[in-house]
Protein backbone atom coordinates (compact mmCIF):
# COMPACT_ATOMS: atom_id res chain seq x y z
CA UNK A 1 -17.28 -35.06 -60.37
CA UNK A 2 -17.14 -37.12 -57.09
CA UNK A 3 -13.12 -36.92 -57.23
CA UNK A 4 -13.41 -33.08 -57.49
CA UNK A 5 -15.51 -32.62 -54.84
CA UNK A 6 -12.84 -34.33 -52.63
CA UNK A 7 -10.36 -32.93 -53.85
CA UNK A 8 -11.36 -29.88 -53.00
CA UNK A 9 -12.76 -30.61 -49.64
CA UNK A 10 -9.33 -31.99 -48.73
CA UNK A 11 -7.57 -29.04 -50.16
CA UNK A 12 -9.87 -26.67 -48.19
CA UNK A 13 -9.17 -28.40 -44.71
CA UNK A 14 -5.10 -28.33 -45.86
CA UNK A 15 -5.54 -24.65 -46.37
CA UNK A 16 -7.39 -23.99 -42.56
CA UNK A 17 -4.39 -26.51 -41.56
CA UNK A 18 -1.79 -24.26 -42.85
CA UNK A 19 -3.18 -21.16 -41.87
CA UNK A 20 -3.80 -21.68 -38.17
CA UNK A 21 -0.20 -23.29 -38.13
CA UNK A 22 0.65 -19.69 -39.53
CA UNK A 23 -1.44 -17.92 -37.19
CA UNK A 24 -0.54 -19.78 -33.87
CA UNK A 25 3.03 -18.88 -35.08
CA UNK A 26 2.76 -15.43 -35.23
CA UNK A 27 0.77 -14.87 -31.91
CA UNK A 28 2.99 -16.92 -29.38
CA UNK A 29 3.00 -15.20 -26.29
CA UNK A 30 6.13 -13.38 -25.34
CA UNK A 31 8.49 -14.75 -22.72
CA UNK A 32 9.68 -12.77 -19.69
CA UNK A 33 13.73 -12.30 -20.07
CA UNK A 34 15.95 -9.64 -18.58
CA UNK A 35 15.45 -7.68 -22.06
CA UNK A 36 12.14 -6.84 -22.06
CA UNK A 37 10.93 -6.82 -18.04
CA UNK A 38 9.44 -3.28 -17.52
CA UNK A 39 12.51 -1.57 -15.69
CA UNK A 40 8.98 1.01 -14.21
CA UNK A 41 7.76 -2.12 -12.25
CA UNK A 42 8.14 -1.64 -8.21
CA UNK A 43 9.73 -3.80 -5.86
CA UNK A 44 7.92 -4.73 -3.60
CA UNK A 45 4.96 -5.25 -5.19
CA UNK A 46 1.49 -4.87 -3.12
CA UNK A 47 -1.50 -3.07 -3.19
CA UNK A 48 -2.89 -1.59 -0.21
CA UNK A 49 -6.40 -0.91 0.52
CA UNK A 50 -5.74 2.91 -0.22
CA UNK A 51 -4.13 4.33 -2.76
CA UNK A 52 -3.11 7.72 -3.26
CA UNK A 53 -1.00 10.03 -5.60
CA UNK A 54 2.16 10.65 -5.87
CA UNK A 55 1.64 14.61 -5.24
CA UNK A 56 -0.27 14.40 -1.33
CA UNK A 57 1.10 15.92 1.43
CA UNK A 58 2.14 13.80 4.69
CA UNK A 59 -0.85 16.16 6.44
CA UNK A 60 -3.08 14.88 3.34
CA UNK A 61 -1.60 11.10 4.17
CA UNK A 62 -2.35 11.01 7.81
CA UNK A 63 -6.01 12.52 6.86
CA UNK A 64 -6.74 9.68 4.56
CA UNK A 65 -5.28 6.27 7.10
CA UNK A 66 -7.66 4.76 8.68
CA UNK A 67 -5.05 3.22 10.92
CA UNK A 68 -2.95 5.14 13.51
CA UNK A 69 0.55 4.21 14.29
CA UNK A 70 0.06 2.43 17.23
CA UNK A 71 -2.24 -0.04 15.63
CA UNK A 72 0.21 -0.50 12.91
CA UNK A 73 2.75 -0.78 16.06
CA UNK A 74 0.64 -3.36 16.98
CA UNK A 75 0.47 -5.45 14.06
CA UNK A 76 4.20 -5.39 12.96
CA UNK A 77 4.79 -6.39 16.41
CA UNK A 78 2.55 -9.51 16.28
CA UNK A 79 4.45 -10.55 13.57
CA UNK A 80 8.13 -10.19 14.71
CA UNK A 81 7.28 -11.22 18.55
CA UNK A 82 10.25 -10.44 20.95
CA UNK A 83 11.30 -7.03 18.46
CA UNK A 84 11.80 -3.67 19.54
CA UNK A 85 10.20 -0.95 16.95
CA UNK A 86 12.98 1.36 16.50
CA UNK A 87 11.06 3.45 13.44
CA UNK A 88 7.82 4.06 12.13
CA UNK A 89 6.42 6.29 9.52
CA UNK A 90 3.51 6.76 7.22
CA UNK A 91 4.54 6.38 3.55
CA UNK A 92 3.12 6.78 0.08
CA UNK A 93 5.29 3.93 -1.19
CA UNK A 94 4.69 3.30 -4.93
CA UNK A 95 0.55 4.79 -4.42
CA UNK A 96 0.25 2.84 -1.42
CA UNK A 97 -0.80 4.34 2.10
CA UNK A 98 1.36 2.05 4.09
CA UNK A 99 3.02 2.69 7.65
CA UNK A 100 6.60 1.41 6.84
CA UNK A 101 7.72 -0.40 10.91
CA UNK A 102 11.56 -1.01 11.98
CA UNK A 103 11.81 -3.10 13.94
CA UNK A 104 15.14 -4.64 15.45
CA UNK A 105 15.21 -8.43 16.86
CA UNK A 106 19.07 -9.74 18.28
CA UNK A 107 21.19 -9.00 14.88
CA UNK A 108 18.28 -8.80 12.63
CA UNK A 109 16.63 -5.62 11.67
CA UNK A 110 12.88 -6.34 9.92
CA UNK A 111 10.66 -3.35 7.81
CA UNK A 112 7.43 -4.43 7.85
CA UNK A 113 4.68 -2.34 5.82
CA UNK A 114 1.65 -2.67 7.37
CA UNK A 115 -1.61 -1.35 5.41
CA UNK A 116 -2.71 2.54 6.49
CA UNK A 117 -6.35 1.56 5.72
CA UNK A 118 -7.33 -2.08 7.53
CA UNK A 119 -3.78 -2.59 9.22
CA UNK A 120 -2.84 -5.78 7.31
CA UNK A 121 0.60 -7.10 7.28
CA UNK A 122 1.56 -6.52 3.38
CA UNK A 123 5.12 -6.96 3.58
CA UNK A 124 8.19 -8.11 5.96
CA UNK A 125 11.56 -7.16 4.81
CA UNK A 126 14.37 -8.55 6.88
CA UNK A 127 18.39 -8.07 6.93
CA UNK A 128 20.87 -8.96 9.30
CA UNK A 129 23.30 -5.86 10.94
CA UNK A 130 25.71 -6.10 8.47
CA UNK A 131 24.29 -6.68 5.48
CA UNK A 132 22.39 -3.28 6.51
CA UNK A 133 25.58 -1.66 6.97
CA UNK A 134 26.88 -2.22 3.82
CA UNK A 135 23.64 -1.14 1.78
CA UNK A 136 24.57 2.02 3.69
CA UNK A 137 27.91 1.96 3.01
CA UNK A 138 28.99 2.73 6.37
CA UNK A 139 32.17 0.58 7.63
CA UNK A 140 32.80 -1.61 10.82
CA UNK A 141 34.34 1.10 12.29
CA UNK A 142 31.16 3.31 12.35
């Protein structure tokens, strides 16, 4: 009766073996590849401190940052020291009140998003003249 008893005890713990081997199989996590990223997801991605829809105005945008465009001036500026700010707008980029700063240093031209609600630097995007030129398909002639 003895033998039974562990007998069965050892084919019980096989049994859990077996089927958390099975279920650990089944329930690997997926791995990121170029097949299955979410083609939806934004580049850059940030979150400012205010978001807002895709359907506001610019007059409902300007009403909601807390930030005016010479503070955000400002900021991008003590950033990129030296620049001058050729651009600046308020944006909703991607549900994010952001001011979106050009600013142009020697050969290098710099877009820095600064948040519309507590003027934090969220993002510095930077290209040289030419590499600019040709995302904008212009020539060397323009």
């Amino acid at each position: 009766m003895k033998t039974w008893k562990k007998l069965f005890s050892i084919l019980a713990v096989a049994l859990i073996a077996v089927s958390a081997i099975a279920y650990a199989q089944t329930n690997t996590p997926t791995l990121t590849t170029s097949s299955n990223i979410n083609v939806d997801e934004q580049y850059p991605s940030y979150v400012s401190s205010i978001q807002v829809p895709a359907s506001y105005s610019d007059q409902q945008l300007v009403q909601l940052a807390k930030v005016n465009s010479t503070q955000a001036k400002e900021s991008a500026l003590s950033k990129v020291t030296g620049g001058t700010v050729t651009g600046i707008s308020l944006e909703n980029e991607n549900g994010n009140l952001v001011y979106s700063v050009q600013i142009t240093k020697g050969s290098t031209n710099y877009d820095v998003k600064i948040d519309a609600g507590n003027g934090n630097i969220l993002f510095i995007e930077q290209s040289t003249g030419n590499e600019e030129r040709a995302l904008e398909g212009s020539t060397a002639e323009d």
